[in-house]
N, C-alpha and C. Protein backbone atom coordinates (compact mmCIF):
# COMPACT_ATOMS: atom_id res chain seq x y z
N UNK A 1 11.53 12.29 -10.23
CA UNK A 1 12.65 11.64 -9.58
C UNK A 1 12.21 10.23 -9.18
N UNK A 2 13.10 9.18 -9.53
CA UNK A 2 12.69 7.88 -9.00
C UNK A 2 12.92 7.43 -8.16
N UNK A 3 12.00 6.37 -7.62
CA UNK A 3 12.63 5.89 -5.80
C UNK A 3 12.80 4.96 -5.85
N UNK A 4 14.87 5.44 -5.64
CA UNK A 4 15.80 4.63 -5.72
C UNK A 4 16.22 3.20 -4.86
N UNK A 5 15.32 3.36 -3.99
CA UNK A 5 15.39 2.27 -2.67
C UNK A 5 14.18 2.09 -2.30
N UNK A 6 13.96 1.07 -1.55
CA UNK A 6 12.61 0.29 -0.94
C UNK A 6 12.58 1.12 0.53
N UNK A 7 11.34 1.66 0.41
CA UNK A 7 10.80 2.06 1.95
C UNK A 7 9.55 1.31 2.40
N UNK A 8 9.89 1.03 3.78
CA UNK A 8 8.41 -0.17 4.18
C UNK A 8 7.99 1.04 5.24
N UNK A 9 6.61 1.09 5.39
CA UNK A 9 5.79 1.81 6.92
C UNK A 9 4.71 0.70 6.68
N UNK A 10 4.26 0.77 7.53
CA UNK A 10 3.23 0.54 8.29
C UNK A 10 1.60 1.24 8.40
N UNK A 11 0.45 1.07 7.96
CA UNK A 11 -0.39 1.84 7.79
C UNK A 11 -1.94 0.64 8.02
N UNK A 12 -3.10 1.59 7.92
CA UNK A 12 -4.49 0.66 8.23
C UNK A 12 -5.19 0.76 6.40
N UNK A 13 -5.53 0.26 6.37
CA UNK A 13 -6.33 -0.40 5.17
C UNK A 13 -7.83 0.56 5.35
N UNK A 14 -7.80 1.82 4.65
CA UNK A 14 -8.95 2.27 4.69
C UNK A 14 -10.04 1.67 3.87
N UNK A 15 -11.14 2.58 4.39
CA UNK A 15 -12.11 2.06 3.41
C UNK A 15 -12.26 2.07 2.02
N UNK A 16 -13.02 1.31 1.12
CA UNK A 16 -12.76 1.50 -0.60
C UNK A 16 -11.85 0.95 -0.67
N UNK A 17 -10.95 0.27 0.00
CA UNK A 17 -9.08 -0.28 0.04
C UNK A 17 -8.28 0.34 -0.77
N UNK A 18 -8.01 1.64 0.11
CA UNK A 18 -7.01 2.80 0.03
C UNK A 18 -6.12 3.01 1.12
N UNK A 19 -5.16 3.12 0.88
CA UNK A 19 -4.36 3.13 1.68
C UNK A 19 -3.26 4.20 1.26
N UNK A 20 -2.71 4.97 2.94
CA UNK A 20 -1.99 6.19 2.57
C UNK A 20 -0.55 6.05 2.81
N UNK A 21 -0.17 6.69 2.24
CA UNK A 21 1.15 7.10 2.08
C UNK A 21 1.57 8.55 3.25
N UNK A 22 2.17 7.99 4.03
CA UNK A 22 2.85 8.87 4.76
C UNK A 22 3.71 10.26 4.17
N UNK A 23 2.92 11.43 4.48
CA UNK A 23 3.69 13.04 4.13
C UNK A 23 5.03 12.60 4.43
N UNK A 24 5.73 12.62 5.20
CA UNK A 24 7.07 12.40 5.58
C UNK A 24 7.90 11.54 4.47
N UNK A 25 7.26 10.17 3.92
CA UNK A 25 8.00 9.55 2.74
C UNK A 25 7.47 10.51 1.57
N UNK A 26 6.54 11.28 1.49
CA UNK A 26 6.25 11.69 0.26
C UNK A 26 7.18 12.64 -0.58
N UNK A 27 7.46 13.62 1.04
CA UNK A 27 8.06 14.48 0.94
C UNK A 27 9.61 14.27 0.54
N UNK A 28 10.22 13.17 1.57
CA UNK A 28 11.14 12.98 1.68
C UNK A 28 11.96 12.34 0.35
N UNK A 29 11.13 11.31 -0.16
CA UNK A 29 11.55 10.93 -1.64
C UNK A 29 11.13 11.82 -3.23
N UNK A 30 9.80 13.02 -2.65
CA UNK A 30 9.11 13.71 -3.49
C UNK A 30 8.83 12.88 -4.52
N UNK A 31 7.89 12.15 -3.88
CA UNK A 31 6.68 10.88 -4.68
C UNK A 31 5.47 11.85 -5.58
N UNK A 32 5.81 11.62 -6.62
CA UNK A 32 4.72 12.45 -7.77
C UNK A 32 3.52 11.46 -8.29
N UNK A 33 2.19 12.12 -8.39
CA UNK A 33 1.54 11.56 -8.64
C UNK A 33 1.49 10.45 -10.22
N UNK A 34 2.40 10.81 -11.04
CA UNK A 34 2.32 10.87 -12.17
C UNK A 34 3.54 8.99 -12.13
N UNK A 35 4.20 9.26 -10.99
CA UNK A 35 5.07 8.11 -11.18
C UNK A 35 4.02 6.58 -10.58
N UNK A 36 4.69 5.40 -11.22
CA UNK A 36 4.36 4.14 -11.30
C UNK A 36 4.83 3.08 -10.38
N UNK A 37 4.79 2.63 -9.20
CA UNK A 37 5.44 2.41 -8.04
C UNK A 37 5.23 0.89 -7.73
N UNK A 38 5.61 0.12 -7.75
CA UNK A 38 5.56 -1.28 -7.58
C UNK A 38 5.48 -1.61 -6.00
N UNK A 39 4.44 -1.77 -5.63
CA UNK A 39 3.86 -1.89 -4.28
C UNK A 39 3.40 -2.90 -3.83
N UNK A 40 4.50 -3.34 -2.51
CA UNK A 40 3.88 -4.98 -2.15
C UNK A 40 3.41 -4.74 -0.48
N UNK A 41 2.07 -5.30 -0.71
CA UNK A 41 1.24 -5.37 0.90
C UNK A 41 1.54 -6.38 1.43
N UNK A 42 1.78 -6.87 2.74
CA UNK A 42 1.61 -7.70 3.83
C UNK A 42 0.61 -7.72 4.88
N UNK A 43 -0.33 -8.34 5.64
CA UNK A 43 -1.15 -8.22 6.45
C UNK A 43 -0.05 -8.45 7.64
N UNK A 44 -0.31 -7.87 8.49
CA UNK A 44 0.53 -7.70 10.18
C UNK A 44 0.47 -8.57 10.47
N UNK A 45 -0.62 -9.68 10.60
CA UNK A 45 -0.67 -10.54 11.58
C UNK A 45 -0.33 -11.79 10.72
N UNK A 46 -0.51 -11.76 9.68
CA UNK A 46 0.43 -13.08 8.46
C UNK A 46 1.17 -12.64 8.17
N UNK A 47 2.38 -12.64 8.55
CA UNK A 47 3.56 -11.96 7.64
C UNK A 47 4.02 -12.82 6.38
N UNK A 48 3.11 -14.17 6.29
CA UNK A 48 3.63 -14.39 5.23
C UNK A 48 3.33 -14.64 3.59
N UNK A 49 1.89 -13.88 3.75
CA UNK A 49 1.31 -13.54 2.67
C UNK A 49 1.67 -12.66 2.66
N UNK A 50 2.11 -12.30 0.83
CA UNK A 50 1.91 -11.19 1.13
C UNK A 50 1.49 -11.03 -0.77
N UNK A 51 1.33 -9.54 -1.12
CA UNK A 51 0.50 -9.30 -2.69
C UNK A 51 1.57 -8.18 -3.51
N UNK A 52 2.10 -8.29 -4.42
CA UNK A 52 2.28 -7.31 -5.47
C UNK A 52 1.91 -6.49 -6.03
N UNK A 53 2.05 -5.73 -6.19
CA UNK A 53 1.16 -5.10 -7.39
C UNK A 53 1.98 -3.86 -7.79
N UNK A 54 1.25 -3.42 -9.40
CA UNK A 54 1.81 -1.88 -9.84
C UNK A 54 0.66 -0.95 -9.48
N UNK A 55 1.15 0.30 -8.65
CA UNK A 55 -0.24 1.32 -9.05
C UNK A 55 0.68 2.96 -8.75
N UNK A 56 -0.39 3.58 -8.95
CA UNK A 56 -0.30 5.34 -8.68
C UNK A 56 -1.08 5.82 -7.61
N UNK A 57 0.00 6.76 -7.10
CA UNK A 57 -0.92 7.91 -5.91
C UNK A 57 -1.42 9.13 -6.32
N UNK A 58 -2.21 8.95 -5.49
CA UNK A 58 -2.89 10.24 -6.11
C UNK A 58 -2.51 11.20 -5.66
N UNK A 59 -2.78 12.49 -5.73
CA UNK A 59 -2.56 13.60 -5.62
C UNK A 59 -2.46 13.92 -3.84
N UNK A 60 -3.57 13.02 -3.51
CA UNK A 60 -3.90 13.37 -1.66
C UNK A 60 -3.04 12.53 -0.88
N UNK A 61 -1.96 11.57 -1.42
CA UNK A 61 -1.38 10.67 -0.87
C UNK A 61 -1.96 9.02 -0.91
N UNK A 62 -2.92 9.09 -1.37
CA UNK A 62 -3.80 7.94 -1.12
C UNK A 62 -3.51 6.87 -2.14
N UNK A 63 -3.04 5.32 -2.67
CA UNK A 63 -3.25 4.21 -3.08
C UNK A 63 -4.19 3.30 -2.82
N UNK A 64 -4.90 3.19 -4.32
CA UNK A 64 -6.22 2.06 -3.95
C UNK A 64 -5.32 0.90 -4.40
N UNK A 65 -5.89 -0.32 -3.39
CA UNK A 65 -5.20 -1.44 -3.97
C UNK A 65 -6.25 -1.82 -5.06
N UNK A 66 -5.90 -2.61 -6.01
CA UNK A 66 -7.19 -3.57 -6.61
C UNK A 66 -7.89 -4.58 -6.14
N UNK A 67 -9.35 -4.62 -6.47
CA UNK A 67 -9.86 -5.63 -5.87
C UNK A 67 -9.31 -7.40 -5.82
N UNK A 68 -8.91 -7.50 -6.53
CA UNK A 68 -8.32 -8.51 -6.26
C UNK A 68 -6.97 -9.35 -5.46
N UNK A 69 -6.24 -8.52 -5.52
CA UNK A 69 -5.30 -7.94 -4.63
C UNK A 69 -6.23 -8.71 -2.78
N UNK A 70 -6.94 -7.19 -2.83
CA UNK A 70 -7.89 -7.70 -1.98
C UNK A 70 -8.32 -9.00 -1.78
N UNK A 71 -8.71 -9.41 -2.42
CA UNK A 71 -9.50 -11.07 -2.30
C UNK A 71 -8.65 -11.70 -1.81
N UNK A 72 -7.55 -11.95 -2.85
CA UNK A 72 -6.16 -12.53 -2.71
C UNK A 72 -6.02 -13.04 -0.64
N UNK A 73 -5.61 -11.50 -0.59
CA UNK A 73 -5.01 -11.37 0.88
C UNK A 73 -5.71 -11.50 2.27
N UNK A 74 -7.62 -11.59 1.57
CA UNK A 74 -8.46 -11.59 2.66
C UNK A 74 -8.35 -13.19 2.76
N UNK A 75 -8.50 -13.94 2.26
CA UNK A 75 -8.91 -15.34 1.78
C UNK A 75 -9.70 -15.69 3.08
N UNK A 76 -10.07 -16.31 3.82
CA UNK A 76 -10.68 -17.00 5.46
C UNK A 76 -10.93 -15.33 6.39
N UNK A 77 -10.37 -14.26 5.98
CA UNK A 77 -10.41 -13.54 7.06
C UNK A 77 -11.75 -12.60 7.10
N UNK A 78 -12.04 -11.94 8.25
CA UNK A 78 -13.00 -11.17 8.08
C UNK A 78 -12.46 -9.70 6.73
N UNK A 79 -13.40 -8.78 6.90
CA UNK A 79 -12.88 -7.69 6.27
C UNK A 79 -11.52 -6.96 6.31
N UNK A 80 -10.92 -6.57 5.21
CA UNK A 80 -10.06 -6.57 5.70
C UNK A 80 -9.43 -4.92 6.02
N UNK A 81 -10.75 -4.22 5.71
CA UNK A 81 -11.03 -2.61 6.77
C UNK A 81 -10.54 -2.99 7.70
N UNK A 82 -9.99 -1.20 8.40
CA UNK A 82 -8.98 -1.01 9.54
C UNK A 82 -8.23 -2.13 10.11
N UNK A 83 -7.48 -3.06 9.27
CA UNK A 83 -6.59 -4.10 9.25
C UNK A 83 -5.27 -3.38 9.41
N UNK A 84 -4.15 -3.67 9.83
CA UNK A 84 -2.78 -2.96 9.77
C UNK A 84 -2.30 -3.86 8.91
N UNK A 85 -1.47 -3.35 7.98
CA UNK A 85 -0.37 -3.89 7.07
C UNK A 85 0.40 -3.39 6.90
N UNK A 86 1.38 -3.89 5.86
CA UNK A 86 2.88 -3.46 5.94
C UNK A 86 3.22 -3.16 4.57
N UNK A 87 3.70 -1.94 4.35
CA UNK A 87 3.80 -1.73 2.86
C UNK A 87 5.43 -1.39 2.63
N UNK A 88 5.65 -1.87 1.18
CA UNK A 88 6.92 -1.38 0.76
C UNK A 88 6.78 -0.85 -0.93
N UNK A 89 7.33 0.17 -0.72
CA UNK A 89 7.46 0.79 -2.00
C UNK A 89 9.05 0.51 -2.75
C-alpha cells in the first residue's frame, strides 16, 4: 500500500545515522519494508536546511540516511549524533 500523504515526526539521529520510524506511523500507514519512500530531513535548530533523499526501512523500523546526506547537513556543526530533526515521509 502506498503513502498517500506526507507525514512529518520528529525523532534523534541515532548512531551509524539511523533514524526511526515511529510504530504508530508504521502501523498506521502499514509501511513495508520492501516500499521506496522519498525522505526529507531537517535539523531542529536550522529549519532551513534541509536534505532529500530516496531510501528503505528496514524490517525494525529503522532508516539509514547516506553518508552524504550527512555531510551535507552537518556542514560547521559538531556531530550530528543525538541531534533532533524533523522528518517527512
Amino acid at each position: 500500500m502506498p503513502l498517500d500523504c506526507s507525514v512529518t515526526f520528529k525523532t534523534v539521529l541515532r548512531k551509524n545515522s539511523k533514524l526511526l520510524v515511529p510504530r504508530a506511523i508504521r502501523m498506521q500507514f502499514k509501511l513495508e519494508s520492501t516500499q521506496v519512500l522519498e525522505i526529507t530531513i531537517t535539523l531542529a535548530l536550522i529549519l532551513r536546511d534541509k536534505e532529500i533523499f530516496f531510501g528503505k526501512m528496514r524490517k525494525d523500523g529503522y532508516i539509514t540516511v547516506p553518508p552524504l546526506t550527512v555531510a551535507i547537513l552537518k556542514g560547521d556543526m559538531t556531530p550530528l549524533e543525538n541531534q533532533a530533526i524533523e522528518v517527512t515521509l
